[in-house]
PDB file of N, CA and C in Angstrom:
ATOM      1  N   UNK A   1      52.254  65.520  73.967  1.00  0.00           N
ATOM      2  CA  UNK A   1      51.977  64.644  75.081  1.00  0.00           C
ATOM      3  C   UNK A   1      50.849  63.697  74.689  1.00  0.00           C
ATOM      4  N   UNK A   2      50.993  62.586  75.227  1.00  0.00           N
ATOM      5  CA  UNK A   2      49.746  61.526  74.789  1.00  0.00           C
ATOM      6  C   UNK A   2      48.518  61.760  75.738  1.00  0.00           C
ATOM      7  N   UNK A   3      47.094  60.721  75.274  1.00  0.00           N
ATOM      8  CA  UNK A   3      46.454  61.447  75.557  1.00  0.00           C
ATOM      9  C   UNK A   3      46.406  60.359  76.769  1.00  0.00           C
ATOM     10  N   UNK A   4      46.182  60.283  78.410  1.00  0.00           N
ATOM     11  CA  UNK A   4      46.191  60.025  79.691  1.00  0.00           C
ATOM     12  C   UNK A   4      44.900  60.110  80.051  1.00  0.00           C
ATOM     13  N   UNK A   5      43.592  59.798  79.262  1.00  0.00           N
ATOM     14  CA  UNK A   5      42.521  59.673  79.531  1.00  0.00           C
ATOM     15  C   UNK A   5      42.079  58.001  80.097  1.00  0.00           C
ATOM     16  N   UNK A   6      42.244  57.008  79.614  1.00  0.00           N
ATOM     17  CA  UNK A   6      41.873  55.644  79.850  1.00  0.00           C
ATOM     18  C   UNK A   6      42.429  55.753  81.140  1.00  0.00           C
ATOM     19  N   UNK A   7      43.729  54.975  81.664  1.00  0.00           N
ATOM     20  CA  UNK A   7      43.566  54.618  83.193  1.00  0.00           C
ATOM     21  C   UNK A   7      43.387  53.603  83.373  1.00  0.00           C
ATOM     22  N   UNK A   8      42.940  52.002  82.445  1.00  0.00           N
ATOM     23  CA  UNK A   8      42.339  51.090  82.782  1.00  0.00           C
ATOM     24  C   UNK A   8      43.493  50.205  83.182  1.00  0.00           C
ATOM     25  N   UNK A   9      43.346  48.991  83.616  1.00  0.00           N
ATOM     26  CA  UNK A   9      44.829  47.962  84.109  1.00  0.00           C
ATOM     27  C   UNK A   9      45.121  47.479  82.777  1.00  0.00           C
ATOM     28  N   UNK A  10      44.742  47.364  81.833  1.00  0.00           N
ATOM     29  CA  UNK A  10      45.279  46.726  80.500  1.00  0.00           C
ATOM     30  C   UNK A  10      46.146  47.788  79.932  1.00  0.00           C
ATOM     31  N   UNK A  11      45.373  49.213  79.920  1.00  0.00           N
ATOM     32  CA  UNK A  11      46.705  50.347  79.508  1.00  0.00           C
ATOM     33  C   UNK A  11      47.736  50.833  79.866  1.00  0.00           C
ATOM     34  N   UNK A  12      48.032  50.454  81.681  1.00  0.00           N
ATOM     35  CA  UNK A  12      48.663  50.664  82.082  1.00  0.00           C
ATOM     36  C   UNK A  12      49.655  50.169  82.688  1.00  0.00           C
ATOM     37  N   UNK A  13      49.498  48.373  82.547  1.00  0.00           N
ATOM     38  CA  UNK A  13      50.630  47.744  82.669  1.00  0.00           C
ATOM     39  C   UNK A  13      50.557  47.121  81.506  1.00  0.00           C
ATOM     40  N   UNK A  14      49.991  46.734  80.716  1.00  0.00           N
ATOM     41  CA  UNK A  14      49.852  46.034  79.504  1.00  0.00           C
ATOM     42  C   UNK A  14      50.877  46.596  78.272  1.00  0.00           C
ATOM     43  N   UNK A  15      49.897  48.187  77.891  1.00  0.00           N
ATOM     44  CA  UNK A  15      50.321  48.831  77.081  1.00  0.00           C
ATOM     45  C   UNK A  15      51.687  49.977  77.289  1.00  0.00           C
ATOM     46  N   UNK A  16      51.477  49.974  79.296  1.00  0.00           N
ATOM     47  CA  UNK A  16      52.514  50.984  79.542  1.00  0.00           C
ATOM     48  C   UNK A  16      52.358  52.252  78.912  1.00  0.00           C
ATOM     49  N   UNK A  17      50.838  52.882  79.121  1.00  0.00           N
ATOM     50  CA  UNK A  17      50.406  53.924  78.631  1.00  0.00           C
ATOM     51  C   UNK A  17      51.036  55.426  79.173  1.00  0.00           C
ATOM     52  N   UNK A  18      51.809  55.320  80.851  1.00  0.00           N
ATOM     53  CA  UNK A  18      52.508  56.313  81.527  1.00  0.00           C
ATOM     54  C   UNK A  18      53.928  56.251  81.262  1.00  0.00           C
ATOM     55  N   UNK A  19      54.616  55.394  80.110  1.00  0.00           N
ATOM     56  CA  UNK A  19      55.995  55.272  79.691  1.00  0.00           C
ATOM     57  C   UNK A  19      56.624  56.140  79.850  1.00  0.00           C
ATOM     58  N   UNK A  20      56.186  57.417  79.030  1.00  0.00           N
ATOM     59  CA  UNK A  20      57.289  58.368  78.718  1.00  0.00           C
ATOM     60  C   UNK A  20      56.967  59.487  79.799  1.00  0.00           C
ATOM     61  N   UNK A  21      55.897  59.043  80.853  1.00  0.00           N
ATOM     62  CA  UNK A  21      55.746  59.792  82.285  1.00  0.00           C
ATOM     63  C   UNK A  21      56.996  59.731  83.357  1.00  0.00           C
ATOM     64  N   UNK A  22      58.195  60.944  82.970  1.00  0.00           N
ATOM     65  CA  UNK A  22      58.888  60.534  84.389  1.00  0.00           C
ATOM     66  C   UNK A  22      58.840  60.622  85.825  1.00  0.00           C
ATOM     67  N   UNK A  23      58.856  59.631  86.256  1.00  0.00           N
ATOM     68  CA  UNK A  23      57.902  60.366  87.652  1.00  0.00           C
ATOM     69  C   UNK A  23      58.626  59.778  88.951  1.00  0.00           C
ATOM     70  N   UNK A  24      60.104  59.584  88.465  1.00  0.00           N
ATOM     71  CA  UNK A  24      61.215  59.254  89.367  1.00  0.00           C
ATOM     72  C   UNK A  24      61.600  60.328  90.559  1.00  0.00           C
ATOM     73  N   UNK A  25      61.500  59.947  92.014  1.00  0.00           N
ATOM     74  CA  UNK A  25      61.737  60.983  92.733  1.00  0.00           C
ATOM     75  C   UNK A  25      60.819  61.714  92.537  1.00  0.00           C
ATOM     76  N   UNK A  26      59.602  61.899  92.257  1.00  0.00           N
ATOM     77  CA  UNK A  26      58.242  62.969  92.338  1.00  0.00           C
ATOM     78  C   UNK A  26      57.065  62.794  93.064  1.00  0.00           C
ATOM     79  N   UNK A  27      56.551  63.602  92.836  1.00  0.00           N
ATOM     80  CA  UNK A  27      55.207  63.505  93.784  1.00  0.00           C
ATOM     81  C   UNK A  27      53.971  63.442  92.825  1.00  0.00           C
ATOM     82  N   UNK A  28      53.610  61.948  92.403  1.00  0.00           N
ATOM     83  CA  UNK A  28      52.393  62.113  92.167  1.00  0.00           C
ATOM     84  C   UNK A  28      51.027  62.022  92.727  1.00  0.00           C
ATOM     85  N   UNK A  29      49.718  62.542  92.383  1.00  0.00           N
ATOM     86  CA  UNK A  29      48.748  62.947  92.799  1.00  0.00           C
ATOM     87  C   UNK A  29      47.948  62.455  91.457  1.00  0.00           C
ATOM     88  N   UNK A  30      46.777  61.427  92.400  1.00  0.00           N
ATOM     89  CA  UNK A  30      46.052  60.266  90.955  1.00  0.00           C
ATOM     90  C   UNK A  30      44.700  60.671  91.408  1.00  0.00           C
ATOM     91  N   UNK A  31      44.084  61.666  90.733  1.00  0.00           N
ATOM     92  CA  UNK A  31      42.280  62.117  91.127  1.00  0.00           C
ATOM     93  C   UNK A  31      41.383  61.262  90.592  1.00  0.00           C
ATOM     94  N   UNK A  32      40.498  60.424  90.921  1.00  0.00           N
ATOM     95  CA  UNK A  32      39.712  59.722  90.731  1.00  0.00           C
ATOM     96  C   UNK A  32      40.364  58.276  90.945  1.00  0.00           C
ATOM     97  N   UNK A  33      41.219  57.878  91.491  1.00  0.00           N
ATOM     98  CA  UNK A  33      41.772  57.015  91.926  1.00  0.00           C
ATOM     99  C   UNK A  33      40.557  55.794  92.942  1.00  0.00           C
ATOM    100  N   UNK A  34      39.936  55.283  91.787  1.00  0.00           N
ATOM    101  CA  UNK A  34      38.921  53.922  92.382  1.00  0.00           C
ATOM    102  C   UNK A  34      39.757  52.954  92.694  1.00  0.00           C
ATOM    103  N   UNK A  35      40.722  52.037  91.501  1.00  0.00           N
ATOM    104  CA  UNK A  35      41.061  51.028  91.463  1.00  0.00           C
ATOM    105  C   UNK A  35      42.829  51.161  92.287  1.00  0.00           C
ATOM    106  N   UNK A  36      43.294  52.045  91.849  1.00  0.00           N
ATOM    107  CA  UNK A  36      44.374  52.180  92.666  1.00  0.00           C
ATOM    108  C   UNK A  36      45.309  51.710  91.823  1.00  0.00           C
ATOM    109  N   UNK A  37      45.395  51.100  90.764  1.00  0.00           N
ATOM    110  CA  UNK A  37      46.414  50.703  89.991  1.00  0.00           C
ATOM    111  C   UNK A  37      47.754  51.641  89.242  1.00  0.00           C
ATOM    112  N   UNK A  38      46.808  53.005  89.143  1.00  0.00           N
ATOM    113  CA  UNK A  38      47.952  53.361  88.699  1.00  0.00           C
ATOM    114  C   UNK A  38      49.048  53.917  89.875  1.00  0.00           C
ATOM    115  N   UNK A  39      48.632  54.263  91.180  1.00  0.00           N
ATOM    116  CA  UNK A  39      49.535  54.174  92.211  1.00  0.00           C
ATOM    117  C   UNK A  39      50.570  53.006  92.061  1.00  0.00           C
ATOM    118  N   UNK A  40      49.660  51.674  92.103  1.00  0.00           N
ATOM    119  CA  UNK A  40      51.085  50.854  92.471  1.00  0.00           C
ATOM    120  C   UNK A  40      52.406  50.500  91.160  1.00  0.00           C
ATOM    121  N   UNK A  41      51.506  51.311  90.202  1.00  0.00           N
ATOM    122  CA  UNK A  41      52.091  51.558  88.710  1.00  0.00           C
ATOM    123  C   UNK A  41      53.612  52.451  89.127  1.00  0.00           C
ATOM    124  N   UNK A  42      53.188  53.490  88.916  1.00  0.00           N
ATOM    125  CA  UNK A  42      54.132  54.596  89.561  1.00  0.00           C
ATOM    126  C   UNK A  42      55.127  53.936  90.809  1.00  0.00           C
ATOM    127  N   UNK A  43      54.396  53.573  92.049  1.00  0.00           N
ATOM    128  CA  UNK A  43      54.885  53.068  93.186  1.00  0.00           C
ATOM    129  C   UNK A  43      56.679  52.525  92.682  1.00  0.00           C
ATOM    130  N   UNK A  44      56.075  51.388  91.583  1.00  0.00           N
ATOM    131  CA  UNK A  44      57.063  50.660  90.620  1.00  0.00           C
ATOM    132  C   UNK A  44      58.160  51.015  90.246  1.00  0.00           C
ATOM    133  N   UNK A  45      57.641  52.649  89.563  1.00  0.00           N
ATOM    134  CA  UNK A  45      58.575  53.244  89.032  1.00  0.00           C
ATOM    135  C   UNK A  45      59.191  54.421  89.263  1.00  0.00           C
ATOM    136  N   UNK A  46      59.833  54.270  90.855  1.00  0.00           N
ATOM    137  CA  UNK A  46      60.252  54.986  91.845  1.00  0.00           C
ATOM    138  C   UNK A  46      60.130  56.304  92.147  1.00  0.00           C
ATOM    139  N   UNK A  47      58.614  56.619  92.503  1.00  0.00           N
ATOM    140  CA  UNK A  47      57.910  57.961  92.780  1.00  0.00           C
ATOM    141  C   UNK A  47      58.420  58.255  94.299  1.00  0.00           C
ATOM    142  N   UNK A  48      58.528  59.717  94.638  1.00  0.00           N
ATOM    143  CA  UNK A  48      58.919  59.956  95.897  1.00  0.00           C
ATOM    144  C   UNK A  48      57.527  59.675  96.911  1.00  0.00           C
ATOM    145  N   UNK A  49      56.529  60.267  96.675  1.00  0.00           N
ATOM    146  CA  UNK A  49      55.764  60.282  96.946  1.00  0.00           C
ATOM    147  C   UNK A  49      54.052  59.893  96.012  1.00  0.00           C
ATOM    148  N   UNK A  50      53.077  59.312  96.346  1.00  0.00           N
ATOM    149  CA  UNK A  50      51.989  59.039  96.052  1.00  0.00           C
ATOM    150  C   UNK A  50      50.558  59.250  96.545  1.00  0.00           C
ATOM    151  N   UNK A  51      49.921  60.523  96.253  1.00  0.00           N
ATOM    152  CA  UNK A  51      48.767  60.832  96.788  1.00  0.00           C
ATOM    153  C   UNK A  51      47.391  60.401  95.871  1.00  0.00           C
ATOM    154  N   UNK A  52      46.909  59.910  96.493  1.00  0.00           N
ATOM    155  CA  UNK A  52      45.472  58.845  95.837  1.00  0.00           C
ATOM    156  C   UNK A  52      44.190  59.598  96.860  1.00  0.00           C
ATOM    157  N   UNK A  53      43.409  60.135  95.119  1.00  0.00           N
ATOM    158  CA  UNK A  53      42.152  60.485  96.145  1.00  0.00           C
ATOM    159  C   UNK A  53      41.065  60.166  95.244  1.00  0.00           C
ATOM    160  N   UNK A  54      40.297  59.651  95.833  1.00  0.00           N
ATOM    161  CA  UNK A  54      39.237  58.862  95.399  1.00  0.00           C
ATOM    162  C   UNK A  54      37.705  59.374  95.277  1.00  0.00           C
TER     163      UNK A  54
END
């Protein structure tokens, strides 16, 4: 598995650092969620659900 430490908006729509994250129909849960980007990341890439806690 890669390593899912950065988080920043350049790695994650840029580089598409959550690629091989399938997260179709799932429930993700983003802890430390300041900027919110990777929600609307996921959002994108048809998550069932999205819990953001900050």
């Amino acid at each position: 598995m890669k390593d899912y430490t950065k988080g920043d908006i350049i790695g994650v729509y840029i580089k598409e650092e959550y690629q091989d994250v399938n997260v179709k129909d799932k429930t993700v849960i983003d802890c430390g969620a300041t900027i919110r980007d990777s929600v609307i990341y996921f959002s994108l890439k048809g998550v069932k659900r999205v819990m953001a806690i900050a």
